[in-house]
C-alpha atoms as a PDB file:
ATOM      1  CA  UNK A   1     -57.730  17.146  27.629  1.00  0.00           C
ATOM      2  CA  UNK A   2     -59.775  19.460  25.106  1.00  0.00           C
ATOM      3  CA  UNK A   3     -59.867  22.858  26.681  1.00  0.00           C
ATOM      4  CA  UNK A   4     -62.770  23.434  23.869  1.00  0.00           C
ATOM      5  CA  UNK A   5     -64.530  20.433  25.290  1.00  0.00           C
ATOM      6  CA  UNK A   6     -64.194  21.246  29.069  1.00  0.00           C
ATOM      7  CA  UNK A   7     -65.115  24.063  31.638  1.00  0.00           C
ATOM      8  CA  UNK A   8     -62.245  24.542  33.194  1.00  0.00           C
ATOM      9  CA  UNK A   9     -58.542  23.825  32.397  1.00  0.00           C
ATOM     10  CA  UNK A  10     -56.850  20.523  33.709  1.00  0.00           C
ATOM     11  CA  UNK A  11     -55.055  22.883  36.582  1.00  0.00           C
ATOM     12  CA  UNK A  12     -57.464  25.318  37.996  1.00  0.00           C
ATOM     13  CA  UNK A  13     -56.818  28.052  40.270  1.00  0.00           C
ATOM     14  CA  UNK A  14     -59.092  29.146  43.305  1.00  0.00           C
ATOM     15  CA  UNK A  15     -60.278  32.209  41.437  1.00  0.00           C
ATOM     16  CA  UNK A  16     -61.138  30.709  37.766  1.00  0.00           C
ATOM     17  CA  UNK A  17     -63.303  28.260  40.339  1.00  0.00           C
ATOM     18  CA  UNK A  18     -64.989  30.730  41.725  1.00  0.00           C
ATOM     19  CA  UNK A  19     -66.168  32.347  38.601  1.00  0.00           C
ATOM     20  CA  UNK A  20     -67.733  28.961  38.210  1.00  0.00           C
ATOM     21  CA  UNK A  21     -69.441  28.144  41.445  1.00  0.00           C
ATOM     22  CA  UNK A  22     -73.039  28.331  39.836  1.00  0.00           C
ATOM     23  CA  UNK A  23     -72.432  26.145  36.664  1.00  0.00           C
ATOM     24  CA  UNK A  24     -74.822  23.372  36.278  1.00  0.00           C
ATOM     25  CA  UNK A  25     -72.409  20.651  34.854  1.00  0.00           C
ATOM     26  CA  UNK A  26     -70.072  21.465  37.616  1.00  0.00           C
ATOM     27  CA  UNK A  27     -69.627  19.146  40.639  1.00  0.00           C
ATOM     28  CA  UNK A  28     -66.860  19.201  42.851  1.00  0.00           C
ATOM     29  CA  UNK A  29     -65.929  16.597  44.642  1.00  0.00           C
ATOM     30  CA  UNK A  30     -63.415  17.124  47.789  1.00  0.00           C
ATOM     31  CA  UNK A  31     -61.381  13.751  48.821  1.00  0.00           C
ATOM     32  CA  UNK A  32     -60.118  15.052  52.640  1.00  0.00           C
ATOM     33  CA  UNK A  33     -57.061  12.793  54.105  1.00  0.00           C
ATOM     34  CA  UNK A  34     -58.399  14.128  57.249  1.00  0.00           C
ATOM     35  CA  UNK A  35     -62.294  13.206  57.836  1.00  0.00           C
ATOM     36  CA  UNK A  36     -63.114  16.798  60.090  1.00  0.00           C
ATOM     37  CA  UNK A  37     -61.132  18.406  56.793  1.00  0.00           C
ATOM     38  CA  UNK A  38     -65.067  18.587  54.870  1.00  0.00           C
ATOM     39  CA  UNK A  39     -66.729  19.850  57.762  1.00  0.00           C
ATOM     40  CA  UNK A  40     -64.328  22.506  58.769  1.00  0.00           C
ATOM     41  CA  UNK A  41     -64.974  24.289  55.953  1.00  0.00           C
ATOM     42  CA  UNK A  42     -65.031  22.942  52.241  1.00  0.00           C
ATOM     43  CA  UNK A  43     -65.763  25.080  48.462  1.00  0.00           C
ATOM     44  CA  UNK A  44     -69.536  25.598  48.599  1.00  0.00           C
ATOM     45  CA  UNK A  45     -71.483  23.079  46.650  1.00  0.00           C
ATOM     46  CA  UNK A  46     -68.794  20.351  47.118  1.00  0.00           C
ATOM     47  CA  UNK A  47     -69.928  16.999  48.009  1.00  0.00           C
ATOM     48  CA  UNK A  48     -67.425  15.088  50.134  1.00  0.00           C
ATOM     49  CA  UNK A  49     -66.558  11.350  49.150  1.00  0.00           C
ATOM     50  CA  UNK A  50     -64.662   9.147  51.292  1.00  0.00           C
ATOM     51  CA  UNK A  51     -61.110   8.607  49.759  1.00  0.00           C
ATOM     52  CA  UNK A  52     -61.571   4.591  50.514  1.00  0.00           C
ATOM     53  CA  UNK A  53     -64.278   4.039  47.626  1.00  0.00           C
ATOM     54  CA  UNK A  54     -61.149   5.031  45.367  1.00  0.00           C
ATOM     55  CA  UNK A  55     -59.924   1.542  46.172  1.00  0.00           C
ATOM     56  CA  UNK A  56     -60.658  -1.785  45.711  1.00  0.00           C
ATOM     57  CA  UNK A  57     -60.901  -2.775  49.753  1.00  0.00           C
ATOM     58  CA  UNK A  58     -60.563  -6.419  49.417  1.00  0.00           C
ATOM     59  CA  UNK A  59     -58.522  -8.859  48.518  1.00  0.00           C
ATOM     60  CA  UNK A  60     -54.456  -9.494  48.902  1.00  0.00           C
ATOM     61  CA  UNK A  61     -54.049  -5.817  47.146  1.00  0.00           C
ATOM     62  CA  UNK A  62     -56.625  -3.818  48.397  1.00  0.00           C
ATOM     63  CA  UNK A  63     -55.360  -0.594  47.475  1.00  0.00           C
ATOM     64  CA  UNK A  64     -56.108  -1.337  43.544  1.00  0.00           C
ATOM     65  CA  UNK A  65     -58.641  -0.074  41.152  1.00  0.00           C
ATOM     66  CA  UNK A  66     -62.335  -0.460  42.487  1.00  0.00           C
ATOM     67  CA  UNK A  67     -64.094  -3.202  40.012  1.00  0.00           C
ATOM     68  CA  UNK A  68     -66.591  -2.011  37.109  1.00  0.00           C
ATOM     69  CA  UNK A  69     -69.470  -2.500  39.513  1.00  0.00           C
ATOM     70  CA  UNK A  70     -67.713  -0.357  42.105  1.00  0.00           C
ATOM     71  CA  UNK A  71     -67.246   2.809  40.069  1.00  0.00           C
ATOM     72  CA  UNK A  72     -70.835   1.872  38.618  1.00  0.00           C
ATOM     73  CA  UNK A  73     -71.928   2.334  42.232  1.00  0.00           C
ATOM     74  CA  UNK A  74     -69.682   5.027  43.000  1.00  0.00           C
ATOM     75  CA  UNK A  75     -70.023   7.623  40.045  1.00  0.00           C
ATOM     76  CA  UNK A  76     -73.936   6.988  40.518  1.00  0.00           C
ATOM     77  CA  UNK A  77     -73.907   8.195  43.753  1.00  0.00           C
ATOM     78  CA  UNK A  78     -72.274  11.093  43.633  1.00  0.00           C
ATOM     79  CA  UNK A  79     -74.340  12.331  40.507  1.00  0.00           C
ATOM     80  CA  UNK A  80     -71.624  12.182  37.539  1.00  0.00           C
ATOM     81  CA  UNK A  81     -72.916  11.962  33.984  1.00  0.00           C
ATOM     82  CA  UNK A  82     -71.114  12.339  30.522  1.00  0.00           C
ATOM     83  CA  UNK A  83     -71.626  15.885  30.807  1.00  0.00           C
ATOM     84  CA  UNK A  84     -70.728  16.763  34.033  1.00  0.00           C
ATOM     85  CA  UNK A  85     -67.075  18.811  34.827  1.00  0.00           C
ATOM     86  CA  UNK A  86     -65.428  17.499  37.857  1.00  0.00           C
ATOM     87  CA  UNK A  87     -63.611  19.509  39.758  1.00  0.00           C
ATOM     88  CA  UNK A  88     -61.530  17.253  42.469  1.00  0.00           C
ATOM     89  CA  UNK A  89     -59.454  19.025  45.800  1.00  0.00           C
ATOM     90  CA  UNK A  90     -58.088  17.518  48.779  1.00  0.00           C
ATOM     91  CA  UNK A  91     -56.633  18.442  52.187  1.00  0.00           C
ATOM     92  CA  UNK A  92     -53.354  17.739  51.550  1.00  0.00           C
ATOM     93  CA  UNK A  93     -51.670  18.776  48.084  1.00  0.00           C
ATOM     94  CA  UNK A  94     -53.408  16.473  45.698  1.00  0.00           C
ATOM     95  CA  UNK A  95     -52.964  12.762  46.383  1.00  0.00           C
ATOM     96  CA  UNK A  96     -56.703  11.434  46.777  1.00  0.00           C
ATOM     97  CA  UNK A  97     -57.494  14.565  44.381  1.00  0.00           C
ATOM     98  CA  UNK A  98     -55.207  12.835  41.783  1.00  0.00           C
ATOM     99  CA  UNK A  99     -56.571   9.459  42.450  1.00  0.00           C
ATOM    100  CA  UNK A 100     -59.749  10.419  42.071  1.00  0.00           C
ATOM    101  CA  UNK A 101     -58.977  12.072  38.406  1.00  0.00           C
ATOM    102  CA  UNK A 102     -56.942   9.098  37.394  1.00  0.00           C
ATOM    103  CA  UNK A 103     -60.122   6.973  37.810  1.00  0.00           C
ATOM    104  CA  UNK A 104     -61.843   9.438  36.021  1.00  0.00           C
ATOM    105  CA  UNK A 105     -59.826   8.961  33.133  1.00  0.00           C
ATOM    106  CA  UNK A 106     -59.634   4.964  33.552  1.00  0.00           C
ATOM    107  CA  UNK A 107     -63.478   5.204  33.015  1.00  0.00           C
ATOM    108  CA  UNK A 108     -63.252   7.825  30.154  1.00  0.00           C
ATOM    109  CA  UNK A 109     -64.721  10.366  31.853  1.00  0.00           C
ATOM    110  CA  UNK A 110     -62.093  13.355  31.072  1.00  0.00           C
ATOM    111  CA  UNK A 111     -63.974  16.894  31.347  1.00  0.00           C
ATOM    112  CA  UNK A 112     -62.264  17.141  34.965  1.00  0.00           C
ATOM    113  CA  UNK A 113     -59.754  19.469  36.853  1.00  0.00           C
ATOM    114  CA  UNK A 114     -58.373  19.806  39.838  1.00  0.00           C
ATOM    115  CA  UNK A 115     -58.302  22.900  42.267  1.00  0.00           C
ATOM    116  CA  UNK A 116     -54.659  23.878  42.419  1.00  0.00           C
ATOM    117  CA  UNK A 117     -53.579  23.417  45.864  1.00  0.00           C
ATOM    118  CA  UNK A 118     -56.839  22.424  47.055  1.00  0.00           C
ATOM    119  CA  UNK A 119     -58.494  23.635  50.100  1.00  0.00           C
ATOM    120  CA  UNK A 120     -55.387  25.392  51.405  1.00  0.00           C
ATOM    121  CA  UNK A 121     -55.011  27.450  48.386  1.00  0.00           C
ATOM    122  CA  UNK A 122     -58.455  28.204  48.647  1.00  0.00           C
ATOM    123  CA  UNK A 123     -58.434  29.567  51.959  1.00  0.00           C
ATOM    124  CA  UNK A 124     -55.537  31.068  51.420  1.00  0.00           C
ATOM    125  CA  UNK A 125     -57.028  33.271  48.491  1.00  0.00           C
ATOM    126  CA  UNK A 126     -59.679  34.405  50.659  1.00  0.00           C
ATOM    127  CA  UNK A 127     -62.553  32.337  48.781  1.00  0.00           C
ATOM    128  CA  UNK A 128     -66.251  31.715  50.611  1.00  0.00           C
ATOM    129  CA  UNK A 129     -66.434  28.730  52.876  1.00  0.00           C
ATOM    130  CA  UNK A 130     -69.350  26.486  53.497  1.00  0.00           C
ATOM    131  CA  UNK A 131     -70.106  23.903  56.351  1.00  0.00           C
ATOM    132  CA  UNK A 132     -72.986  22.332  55.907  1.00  0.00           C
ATOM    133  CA  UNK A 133     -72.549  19.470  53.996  1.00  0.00           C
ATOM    134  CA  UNK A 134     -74.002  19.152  49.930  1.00  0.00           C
ATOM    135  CA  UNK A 135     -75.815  16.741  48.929  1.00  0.00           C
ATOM    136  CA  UNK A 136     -74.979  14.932  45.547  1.00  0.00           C
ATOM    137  CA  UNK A 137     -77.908  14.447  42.889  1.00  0.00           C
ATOM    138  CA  UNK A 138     -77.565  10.698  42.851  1.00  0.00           C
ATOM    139  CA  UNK A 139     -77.635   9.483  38.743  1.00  0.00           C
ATOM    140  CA  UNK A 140     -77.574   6.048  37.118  1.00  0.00           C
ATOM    141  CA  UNK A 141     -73.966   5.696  36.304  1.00  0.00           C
ATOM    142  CA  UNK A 142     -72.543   2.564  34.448  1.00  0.00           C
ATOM    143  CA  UNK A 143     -69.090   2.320  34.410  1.00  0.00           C
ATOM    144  CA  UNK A 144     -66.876   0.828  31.446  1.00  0.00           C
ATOM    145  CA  UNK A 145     -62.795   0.691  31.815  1.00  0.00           C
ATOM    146  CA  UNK A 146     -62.688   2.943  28.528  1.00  0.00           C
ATOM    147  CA  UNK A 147     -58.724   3.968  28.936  1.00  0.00           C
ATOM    148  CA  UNK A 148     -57.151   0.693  30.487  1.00  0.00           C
ATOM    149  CA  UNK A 149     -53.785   1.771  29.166  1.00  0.00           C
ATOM    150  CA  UNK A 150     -53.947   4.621  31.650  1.00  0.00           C
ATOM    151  CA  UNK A 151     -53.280   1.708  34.263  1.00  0.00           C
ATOM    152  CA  UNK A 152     -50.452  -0.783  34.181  1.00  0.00           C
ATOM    153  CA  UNK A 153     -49.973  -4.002  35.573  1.00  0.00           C
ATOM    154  CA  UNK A 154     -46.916  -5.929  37.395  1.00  0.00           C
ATOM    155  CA  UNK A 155     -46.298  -8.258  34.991  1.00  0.00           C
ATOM    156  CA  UNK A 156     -45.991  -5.477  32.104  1.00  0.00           C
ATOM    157  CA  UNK A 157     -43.343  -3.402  34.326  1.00  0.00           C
ATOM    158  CA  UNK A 158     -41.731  -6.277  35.178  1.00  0.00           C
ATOM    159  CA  UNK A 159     -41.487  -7.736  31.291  1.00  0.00           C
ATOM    160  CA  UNK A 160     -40.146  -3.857  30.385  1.00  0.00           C
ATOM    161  CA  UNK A 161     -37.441  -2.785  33.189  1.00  0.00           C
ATOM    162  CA  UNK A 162     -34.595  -1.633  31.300  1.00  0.00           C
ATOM    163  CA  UNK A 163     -36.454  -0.603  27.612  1.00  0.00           C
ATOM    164  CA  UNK A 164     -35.440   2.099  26.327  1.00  0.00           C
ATOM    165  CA  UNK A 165     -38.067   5.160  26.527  1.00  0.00           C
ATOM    166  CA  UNK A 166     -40.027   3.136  29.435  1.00  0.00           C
ATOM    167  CA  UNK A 167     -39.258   4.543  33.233  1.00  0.00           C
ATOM    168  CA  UNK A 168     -40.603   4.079  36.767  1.00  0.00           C
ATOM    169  CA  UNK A 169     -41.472   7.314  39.116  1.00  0.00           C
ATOM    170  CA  UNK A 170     -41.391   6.438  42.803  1.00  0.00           C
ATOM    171  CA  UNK A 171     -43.324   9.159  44.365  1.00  0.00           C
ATOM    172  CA  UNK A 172     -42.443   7.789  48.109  1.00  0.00           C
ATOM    173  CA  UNK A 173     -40.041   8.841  50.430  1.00  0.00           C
ATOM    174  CA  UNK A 174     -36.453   8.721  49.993  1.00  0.00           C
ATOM    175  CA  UNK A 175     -36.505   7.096  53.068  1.00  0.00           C
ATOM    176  CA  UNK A 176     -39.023   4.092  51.800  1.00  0.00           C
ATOM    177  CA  UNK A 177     -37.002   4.080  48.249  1.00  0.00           C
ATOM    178  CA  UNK A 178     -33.741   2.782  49.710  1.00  0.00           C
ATOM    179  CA  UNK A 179     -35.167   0.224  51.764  1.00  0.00           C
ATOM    180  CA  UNK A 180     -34.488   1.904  55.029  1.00  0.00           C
ATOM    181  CA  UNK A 181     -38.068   2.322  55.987  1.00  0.00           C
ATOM    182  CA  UNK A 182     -41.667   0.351  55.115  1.00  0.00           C
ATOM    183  CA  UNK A 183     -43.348  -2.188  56.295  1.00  0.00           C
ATOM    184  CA  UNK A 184     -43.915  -4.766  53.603  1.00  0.00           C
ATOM    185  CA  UNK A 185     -41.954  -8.397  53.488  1.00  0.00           C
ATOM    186  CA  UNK A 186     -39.265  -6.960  51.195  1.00  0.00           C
ATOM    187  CA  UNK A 187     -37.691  -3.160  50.948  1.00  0.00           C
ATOM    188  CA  UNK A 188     -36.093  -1.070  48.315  1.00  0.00           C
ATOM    189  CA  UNK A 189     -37.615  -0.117  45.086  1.00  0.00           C
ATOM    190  CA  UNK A 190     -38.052  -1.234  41.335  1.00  0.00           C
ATOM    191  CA  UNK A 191     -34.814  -1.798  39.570  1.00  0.00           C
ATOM    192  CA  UNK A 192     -33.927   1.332  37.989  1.00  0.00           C
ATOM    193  CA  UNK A 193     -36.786   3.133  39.336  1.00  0.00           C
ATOM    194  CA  UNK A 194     -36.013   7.077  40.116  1.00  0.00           C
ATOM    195  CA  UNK A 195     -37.364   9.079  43.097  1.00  0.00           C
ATOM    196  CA  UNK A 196     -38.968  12.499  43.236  1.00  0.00           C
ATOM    197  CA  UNK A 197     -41.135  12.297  46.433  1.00  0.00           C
ATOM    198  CA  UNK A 198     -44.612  13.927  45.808  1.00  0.00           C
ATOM    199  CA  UNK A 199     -44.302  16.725  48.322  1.00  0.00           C
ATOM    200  CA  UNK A 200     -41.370  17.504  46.094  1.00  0.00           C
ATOM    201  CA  UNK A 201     -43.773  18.675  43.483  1.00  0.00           C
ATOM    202  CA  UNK A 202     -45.535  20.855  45.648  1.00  0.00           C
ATOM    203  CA  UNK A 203     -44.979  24.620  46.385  1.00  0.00           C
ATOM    204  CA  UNK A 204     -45.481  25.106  50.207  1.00  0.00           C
ATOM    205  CA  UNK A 205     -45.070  28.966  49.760  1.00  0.00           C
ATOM    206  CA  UNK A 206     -47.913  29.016  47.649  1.00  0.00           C
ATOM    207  CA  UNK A 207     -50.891  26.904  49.650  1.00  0.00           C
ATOM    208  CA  UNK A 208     -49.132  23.804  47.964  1.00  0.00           C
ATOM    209  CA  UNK A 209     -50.016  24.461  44.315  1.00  0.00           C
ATOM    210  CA  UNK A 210     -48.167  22.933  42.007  1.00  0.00           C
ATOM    211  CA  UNK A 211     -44.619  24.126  41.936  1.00  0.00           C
ATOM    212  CA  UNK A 212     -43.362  25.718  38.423  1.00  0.00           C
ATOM    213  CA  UNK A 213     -43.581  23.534  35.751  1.00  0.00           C
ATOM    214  CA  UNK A 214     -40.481  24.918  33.888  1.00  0.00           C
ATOM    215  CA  UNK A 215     -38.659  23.905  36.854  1.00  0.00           C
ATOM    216  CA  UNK A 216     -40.173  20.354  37.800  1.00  0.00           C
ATOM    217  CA  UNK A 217     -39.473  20.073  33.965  1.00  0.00           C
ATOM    218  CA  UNK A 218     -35.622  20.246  35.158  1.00  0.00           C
ATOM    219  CA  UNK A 219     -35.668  17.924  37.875  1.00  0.00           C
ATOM    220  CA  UNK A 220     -37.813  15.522  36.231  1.00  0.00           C
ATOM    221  CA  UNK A 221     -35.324  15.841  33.124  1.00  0.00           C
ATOM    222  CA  UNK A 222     -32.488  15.573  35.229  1.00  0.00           C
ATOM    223  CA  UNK A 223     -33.562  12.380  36.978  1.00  0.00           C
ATOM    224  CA  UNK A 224     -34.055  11.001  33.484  1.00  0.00           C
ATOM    225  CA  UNK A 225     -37.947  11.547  32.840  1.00  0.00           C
ATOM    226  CA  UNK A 226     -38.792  13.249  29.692  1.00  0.00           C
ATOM    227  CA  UNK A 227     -42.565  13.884  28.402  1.00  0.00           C
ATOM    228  CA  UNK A 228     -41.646  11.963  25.461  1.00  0.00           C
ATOM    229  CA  UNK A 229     -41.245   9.188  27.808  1.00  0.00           C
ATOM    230  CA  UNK A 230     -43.439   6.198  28.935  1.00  0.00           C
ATOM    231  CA  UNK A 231     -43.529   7.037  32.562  1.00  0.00           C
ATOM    232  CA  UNK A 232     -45.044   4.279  35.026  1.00  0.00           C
ATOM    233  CA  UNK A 233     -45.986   6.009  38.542  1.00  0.00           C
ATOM    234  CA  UNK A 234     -46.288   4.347  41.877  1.00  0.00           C
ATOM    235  CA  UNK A 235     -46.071   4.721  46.022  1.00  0.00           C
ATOM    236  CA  UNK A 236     -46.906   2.386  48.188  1.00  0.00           C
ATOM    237  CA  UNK A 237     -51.227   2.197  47.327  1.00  0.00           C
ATOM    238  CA  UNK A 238     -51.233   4.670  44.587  1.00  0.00           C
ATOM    239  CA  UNK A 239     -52.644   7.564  46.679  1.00  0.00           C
ATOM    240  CA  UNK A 240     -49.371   9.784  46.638  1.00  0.00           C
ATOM    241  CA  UNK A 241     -49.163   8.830  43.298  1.00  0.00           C
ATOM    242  CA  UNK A 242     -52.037   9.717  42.415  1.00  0.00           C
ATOM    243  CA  UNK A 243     -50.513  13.487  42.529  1.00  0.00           C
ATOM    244  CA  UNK A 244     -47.720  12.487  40.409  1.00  0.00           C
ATOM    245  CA  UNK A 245     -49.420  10.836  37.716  1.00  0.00           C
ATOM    246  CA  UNK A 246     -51.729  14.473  37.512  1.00  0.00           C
ATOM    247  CA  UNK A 247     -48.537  16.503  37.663  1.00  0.00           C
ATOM    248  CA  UNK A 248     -46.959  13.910  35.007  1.00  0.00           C
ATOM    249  CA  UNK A 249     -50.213  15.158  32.848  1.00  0.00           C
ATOM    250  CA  UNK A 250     -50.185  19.033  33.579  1.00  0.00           C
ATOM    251  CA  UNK A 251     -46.182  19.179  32.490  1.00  0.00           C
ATOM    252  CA  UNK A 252     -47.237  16.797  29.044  1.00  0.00           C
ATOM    253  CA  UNK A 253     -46.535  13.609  30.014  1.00  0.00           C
ATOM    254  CA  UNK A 254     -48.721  12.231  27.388  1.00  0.00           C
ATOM    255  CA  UNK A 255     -48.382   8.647  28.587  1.00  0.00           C
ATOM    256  CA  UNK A 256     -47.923   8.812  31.918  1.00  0.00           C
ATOM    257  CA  UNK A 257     -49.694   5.616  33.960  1.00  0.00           C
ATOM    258  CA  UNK A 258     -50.008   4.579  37.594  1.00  0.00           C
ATOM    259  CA  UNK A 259     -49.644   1.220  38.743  1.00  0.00           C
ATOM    260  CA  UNK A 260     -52.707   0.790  41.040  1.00  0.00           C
ATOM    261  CA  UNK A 261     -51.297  -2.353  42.738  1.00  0.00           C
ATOM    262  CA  UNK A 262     -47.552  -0.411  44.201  1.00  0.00           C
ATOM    263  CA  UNK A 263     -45.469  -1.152  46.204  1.00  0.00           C
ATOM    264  CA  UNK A 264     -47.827  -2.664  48.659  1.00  0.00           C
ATOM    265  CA  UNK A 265     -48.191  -5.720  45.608  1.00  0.00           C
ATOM    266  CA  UNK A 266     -44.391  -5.658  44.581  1.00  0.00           C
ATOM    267  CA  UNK A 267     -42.888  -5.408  47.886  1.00  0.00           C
ATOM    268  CA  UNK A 268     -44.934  -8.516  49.278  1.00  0.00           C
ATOM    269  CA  UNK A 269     -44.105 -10.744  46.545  1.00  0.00           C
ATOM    270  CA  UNK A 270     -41.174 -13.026  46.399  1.00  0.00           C
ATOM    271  CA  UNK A 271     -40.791 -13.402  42.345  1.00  0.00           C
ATOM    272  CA  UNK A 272     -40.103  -9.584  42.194  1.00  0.00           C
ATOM    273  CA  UNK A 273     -36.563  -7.856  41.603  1.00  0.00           C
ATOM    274  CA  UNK A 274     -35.980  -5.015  43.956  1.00  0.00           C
ATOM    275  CA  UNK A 275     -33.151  -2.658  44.495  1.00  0.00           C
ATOM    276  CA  UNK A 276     -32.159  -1.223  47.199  1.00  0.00           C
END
C-alpha cells in the first residue's frame, strides 16, 4: 500500500480513526462473527455487512471467492468507489475483517485499513459508540479480478509443495493440523505445511491488536516463514485466514496469498496428499 495514496495506514489504531470519523471517502465497514455484535454498539458511521456475502455460498466449495457479479453486487451496495478508504473491523480479532480486505485487494481496490483490534480495542480506548444502524450510499460498482495472484488455487499448491522459497501457513488449530480434530472426509494438513494458529497473532492484553511485529517476525522466522518468502495461507474456509494473510501484509510479506477454497476443498478430496 501507498501511504501517499491512502487515508489511513494499512494498521490503524482506534485513535488515528477517530481523527477521521468525518472524512468523506471514508466508509467503514464492520464484519461481526456475532450478528447482536453491530447493534450492541459499533464505530459511528459504520455500515454492517453480513460476513456470508464474503463467500461464494454455493456450490461443492462454498466458502470460496464470491463470482465477479457477486462483488459487482456487493461493493455496489455498500457504496464503495475508486476513491473511497475502507476501513474494515470485526468482533473477534480480524478474521472476516481480513477477508473482507483480501477481497478488496483481489478486486484492486487497495486504499483500505483495518481497525487494530477491532471493536474491542475500540471500546477499550474509550471511543464514542453508536447503535442505530448506518445506512450505506448504495453506488454502481463493477467488479474486475484486478490482482488474481493475490489468490491461489489447489492445483498450483499442489504442483509447488516442496519448492524452494514457496510455503503453506495453516492458521487453524493445532488440534485440526494434526488430524485429531475436523470434520471433513480426510484429516491432517498440507504436506509440509507449518502452523501458527491465528489467535496466536493476536495480543489479548491489548483488546486483541496485533501482537508485536518484531516478535511474530521471530516465530514466523522460526517456523520457517520469511517475508522474502512466497507464503500460501489457509484454515478451513479462509475466514481465520483471512487475519493471517493481513498480518502476513502488515509484517512485509510482499507475496503473501490465501487459498480461498482450504481445507474444506483439500480435506474432501481424495487425489490430495495430506500429512498428519
Amino acid at each position: 500500500m501507498s501511504s501517499e495514496a491512502n487515508l489511513l495506514p494499512l494498521i490503524v489504531e482506534p485513535e488515528q480513526l477517530a481523527e477521521h470519523l468525518d472524512a468523506p471517502s471514508l466508509l467503514i465497514i464492520d464484519v461481526p462473527m456475532r450478528g447482536d455484535s453491530y447493534t450492541g454498539g459499533h464505530v459511528p458511521g459504520a455500515v454492517f455487512l453480513d460476513k456470508a456475502r464474503l463467500m461464494r455460498g454455493e456450490g461443492e466449495v462454498p466458502n470460496r471467492e464470491p463470482s465477479v457479479e457477486q462483488l459487482s453486487a456487493l461493493f455496489s451496495d455498500l457504496g464503495l468507489t475508486r476513491d473511497t478508504h475502507v476501513v474494515a473491523y470485526d468482533d473477534e480479532g480480524g478474521g472476516w475483517a481480513g477477508r473482507l480486505l483480501w477481497t478488496l485487494e483481489l478486486i484492486g481496490h487497495t486504499r483500505y485499513s483495518y481497525l487494530n483490534g477491532g471493536i474491542h480495542a475500540w471500546r477499550a480506548a474509550g471511543q464514542p459508540l453508536a447503535t442505530e444502524a448506518s445506512a450505506p450510499n448504495p453506488s454502481d460498482y463493477e467488479a474486475e479480478l484486478l490482482t488474481p495472484e493475490v489468490l491461489i488455487e489447489r492445483d498450483e499448491i499442489a504442483e509447488r509443495l516442496g519448492e524452494k522459497g514457496f510455503a503453506v501457513w495453516d492458521a487453524r488449530s493445532p488440534a485440526e493440523y494434526r488430524g485429531k480434530k475436523g470434520d471433513n472426509k480426510h484429516l491432517g494438513h498440507i504436506p509440509g505445511a507449518v502452523n501458527l494458529e491465528w489467535t496466536q497473532a493476536m495480543d489479548p492484553e491489548r483488546g486483541l491488536r496485533l501482537r508485536d511485529y518484531a516478535e511474530l517476525i521471530t516465530e514466523l522466522e522460526a517456523l520457517g516463514l520469511t517475508p522474502d518468502m512466497e507464503v500460501a495461507t489457509h484454515c478451513q474456509s479462509h475466514h481465520r485466514s483471512g487475519f493471517t494473510w493481513l498480518v502476513g501484509r502488515a509484517l512485509g510479506f510482499e507475496r503473501i496469498r490465501a487459498y480461498a477454497g482450504s481445507w474444506k476443498e483439500w480435506g474432501n478430496r481424495d487425489d490430495n496428499p495430506i500429512e498428519k
